[in-house]
C-alpha atoms as a PDB file:
ATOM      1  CA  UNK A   1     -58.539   9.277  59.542  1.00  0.00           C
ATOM      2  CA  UNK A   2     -58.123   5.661  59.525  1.00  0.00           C
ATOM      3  CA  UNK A   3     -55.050   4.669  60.079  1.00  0.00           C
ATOM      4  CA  UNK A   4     -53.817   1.012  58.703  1.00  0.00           C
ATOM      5  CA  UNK A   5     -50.289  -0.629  60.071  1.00  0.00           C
ATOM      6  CA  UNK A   6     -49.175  -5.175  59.435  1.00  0.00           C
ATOM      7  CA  UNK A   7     -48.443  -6.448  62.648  1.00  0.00           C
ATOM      8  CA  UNK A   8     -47.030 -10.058  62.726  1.00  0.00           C
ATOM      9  CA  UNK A   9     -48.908 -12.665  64.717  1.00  0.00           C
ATOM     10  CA  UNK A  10     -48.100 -15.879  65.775  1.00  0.00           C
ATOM     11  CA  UNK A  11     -51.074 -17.943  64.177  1.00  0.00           C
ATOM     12  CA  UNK A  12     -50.576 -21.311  65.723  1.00  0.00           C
ATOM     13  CA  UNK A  13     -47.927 -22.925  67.876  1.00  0.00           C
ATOM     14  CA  UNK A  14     -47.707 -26.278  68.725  1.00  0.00           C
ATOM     15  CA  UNK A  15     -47.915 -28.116  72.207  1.00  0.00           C
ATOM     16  CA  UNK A  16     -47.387 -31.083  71.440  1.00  0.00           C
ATOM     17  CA  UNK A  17     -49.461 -32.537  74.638  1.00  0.00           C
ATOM     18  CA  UNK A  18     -52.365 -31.043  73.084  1.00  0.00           C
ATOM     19  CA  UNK A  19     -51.994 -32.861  69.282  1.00  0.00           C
ATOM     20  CA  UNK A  20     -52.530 -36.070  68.403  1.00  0.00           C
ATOM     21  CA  UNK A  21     -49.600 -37.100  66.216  1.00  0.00           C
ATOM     22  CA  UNK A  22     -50.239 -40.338  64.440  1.00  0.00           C
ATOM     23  CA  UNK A  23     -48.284 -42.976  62.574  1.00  0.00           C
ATOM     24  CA  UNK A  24     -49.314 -42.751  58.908  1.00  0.00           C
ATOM     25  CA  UNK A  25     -51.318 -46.027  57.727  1.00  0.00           C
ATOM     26  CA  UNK A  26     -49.040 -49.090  58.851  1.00  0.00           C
ATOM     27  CA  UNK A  27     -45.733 -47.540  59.199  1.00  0.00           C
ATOM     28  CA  UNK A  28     -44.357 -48.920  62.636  1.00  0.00           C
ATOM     29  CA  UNK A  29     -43.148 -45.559  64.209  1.00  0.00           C
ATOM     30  CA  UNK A  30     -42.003 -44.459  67.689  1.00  0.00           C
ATOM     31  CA  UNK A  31     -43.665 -41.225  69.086  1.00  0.00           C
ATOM     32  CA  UNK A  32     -43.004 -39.734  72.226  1.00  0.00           C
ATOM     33  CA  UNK A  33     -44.303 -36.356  73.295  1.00  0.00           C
ATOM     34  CA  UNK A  34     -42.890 -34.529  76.584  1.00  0.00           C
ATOM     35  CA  UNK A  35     -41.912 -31.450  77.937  1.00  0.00           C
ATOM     36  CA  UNK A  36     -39.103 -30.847  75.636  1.00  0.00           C
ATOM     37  CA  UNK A  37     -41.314 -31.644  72.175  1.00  0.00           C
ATOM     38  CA  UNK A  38     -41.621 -34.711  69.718  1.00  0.00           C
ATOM     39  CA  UNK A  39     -39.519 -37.507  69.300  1.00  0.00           C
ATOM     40  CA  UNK A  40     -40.221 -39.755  66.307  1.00  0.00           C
ATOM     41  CA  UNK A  41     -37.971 -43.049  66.263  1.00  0.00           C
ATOM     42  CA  UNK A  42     -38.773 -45.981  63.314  1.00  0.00           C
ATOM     43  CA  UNK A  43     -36.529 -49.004  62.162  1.00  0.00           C
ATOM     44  CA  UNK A  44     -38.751 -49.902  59.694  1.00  0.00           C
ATOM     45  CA  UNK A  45     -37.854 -53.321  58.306  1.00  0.00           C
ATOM     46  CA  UNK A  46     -39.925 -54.708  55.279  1.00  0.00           C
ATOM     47  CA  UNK A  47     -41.360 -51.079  53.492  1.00  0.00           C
ATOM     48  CA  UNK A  48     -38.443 -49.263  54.418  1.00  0.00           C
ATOM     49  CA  UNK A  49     -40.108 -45.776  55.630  1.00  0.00           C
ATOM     50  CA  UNK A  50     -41.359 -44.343  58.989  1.00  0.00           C
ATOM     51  CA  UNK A  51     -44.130 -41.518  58.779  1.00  0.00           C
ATOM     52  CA  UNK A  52     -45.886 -39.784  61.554  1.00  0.00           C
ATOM     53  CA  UNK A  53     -48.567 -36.831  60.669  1.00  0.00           C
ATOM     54  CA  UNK A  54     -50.300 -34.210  62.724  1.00  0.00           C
ATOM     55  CA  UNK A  55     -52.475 -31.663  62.084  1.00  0.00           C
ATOM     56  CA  UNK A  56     -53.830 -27.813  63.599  1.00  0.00           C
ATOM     57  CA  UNK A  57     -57.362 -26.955  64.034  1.00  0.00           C
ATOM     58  CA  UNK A  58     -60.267 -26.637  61.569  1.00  0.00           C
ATOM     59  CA  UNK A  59     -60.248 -22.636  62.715  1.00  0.00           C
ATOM     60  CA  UNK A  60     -57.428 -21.609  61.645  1.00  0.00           C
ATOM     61  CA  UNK A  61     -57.399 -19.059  58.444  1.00  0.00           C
ATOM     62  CA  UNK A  62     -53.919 -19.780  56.445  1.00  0.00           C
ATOM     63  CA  UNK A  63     -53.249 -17.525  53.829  1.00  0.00           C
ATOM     64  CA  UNK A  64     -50.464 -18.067  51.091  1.00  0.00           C
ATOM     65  CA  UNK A  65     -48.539 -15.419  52.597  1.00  0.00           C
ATOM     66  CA  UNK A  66     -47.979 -17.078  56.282  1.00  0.00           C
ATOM     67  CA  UNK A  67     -44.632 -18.868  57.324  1.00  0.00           C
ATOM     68  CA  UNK A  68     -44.608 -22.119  59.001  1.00  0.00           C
ATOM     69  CA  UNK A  69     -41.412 -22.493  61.651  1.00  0.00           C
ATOM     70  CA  UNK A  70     -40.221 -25.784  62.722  1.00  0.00           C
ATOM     71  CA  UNK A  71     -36.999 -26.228  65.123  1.00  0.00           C
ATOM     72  CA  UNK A  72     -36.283 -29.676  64.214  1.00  0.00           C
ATOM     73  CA  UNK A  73     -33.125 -31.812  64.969  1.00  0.00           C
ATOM     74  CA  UNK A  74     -32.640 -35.158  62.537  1.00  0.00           C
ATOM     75  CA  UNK A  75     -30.403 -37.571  63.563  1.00  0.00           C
ATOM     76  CA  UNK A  76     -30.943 -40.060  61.273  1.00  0.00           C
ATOM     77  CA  UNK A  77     -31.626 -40.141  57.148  1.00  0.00           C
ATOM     78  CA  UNK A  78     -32.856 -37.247  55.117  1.00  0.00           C
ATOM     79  CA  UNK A  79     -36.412 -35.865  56.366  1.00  0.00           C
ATOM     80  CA  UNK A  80     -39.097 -35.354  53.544  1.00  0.00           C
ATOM     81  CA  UNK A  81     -41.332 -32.965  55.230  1.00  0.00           C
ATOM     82  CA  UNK A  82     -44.711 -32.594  53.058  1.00  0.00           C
ATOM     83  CA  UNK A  83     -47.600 -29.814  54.466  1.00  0.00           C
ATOM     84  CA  UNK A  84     -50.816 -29.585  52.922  1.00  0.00           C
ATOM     85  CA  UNK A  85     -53.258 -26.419  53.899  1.00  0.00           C
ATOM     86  CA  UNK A  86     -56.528 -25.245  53.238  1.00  0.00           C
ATOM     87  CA  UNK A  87     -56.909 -22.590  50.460  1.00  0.00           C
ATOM     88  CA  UNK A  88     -58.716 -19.904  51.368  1.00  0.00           C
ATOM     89  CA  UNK A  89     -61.742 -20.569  49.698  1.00  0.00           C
ATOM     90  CA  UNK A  90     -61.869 -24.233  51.066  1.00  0.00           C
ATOM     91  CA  UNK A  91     -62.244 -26.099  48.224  1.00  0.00           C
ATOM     92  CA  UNK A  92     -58.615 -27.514  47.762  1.00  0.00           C
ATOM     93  CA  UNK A  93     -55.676 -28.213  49.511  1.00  0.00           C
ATOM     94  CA  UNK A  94     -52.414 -26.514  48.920  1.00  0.00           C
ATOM     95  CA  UNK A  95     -49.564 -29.156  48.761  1.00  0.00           C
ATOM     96  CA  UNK A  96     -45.367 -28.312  49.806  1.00  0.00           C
ATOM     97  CA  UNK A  97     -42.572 -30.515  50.254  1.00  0.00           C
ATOM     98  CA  UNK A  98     -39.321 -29.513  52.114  1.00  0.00           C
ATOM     99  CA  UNK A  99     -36.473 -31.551  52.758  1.00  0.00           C
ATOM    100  CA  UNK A 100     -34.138 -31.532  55.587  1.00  0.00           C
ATOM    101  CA  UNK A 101     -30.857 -33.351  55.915  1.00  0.00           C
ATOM    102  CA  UNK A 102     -29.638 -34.673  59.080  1.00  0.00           C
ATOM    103  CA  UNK A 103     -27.379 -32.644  61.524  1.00  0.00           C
ATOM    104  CA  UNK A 104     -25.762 -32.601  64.404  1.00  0.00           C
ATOM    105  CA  UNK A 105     -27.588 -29.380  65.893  1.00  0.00           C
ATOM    106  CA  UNK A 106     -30.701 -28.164  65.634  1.00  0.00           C
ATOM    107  CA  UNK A 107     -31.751 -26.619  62.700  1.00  0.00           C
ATOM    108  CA  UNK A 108     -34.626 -23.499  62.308  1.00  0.00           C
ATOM    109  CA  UNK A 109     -36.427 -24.494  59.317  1.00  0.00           C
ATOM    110  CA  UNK A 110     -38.760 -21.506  57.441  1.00  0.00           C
ATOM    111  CA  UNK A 111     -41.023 -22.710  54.832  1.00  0.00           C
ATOM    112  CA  UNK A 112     -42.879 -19.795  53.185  1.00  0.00           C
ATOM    113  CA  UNK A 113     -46.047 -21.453  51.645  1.00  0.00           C
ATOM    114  CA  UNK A 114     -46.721 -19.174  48.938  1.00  0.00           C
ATOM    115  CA  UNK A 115     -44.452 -21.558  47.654  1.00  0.00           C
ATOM    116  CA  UNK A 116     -47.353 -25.035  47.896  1.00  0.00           C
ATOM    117  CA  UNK A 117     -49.184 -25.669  44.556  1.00  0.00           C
ATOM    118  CA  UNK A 118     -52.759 -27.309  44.604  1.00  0.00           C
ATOM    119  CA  UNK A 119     -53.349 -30.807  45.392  1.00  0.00           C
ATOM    120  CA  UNK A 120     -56.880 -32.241  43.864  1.00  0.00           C
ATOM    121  CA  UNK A 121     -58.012 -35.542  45.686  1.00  0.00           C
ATOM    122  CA  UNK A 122     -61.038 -36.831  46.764  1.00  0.00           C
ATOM    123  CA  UNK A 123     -59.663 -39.110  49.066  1.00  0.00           C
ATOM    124  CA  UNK A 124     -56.114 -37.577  50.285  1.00  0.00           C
ATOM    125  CA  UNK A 125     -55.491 -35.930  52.686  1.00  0.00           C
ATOM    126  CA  UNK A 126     -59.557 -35.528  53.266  1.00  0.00           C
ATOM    127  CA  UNK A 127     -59.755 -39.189  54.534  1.00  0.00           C
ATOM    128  CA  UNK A 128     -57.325 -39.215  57.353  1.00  0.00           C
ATOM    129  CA  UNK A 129     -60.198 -36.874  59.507  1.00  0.00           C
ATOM    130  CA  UNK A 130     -63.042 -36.924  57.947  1.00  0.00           C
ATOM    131  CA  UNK A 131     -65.204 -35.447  60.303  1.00  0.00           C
ATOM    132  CA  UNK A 132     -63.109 -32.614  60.729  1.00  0.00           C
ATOM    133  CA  UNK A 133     -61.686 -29.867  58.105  1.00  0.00           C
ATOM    134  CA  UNK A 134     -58.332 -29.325  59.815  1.00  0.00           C
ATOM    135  CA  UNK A 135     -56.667 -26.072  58.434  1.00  0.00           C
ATOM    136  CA  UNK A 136     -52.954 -28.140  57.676  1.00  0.00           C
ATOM    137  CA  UNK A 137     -51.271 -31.261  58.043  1.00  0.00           C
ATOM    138  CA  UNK A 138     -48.040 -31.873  58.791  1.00  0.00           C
ATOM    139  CA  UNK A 139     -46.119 -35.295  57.827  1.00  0.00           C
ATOM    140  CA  UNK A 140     -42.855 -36.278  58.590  1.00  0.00           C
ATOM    141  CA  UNK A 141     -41.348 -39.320  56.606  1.00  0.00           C
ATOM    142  CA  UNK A 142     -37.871 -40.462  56.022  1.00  0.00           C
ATOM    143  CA  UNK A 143     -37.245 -39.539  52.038  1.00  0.00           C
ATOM    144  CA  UNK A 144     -34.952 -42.652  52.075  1.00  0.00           C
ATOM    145  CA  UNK A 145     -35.417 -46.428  53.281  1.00  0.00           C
ATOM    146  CA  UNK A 146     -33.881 -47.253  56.838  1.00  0.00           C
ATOM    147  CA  UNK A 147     -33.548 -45.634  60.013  1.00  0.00           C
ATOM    148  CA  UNK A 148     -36.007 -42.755  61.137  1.00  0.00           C
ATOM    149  CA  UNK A 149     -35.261 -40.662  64.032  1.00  0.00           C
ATOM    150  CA  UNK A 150     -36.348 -36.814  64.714  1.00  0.00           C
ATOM    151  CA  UNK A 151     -36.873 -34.318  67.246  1.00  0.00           C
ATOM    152  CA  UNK A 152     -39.107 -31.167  66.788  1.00  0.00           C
ATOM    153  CA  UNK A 153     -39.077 -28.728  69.447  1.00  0.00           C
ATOM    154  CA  UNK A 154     -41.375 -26.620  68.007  1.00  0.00           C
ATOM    155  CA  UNK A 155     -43.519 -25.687  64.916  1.00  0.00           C
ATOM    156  CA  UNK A 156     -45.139 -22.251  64.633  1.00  0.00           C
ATOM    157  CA  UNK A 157     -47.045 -20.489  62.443  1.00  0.00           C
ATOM    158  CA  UNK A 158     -46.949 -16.740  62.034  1.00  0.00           C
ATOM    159  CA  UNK A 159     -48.768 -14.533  59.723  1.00  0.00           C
ATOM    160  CA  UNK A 160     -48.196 -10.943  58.845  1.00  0.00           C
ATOM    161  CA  UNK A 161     -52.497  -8.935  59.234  1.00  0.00           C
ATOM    162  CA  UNK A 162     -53.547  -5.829  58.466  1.00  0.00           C
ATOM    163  CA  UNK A 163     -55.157  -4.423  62.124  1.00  0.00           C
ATOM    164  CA  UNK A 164     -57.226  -0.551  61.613  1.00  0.00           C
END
């Protein structure tokens, strides 16, 4: 008798080291990466918004059912975080948009992404790798102009499988 049980994996976590996490087109953005995790710091002066992006490997198999994780501290504005992840066949990316006020404390943000709706584009998001099919990307903009500073201590992705 086979027996079937869900165990719940951790997908993907980030090191930060290991990424390359990018300022989006010409936004002028601070972005330091160290042992404690990701600062982003803008004071964006004439288009009013700081973005940085990121994304996880092409090898990665995201299904609608995953969770995405992200300990995340903003000091500054209202965070418009925006993912974007392969659907399963490939052929589209899935699009969701979460935003985070700022706090004093860290906050533990879960994102569910059964909750991301398709995104058709020939260009976007394709063109920001396009030698590579990376399974998501990650972008973190301030939803309103000024002052852009964030800390992410971690982002993780975790996934419940079936295992026989």
């Amino acid at each position: 008798m086979i027996e079937l049980f869900l165990i719940n994996l951790i997908l993907w976590k980030g090191d930060f080291k290991s990424l390359n996490v990018r300022q989006l087109y010409d936004y002028t953005i601070s972005i330091q990466v160290s042992d404690e995790g990701l600062i982003l710091k803008g004071k964006p002066e004439d288009e009013g918004h700081s973005a940085a992006w990121l994304y996880l490997p092409e090898n990665l198999k995201i299904l609608s059912s995953d969770t995405l994780f992200i300990k995340i501290k903003v000091n500054k504005n209202t965070v418009r975080l925006r993912y974007f992840y392969l659907s399963e066949d490939e052929r589209v990316y899935l699009l969701g948009i979460k935003y985070i006020e700022s706090a004093r404390d860290w906050q533990e943000i879960i994102i569910p992404l059964n909750c991301a709706k398709p995104f058709y584009s020939n260009n976007f998001p394709w063109s920001l790798v396009p030698d590579k099919k990376p399974s998501m990307y990650i972008f973190i903009e301030n939803n309103y102009p000024g002052d852009f500073d964030v800390e992410i201590k971690n982002i993780k992705l975790k996934g419940w499988r079936e295992e026989k």
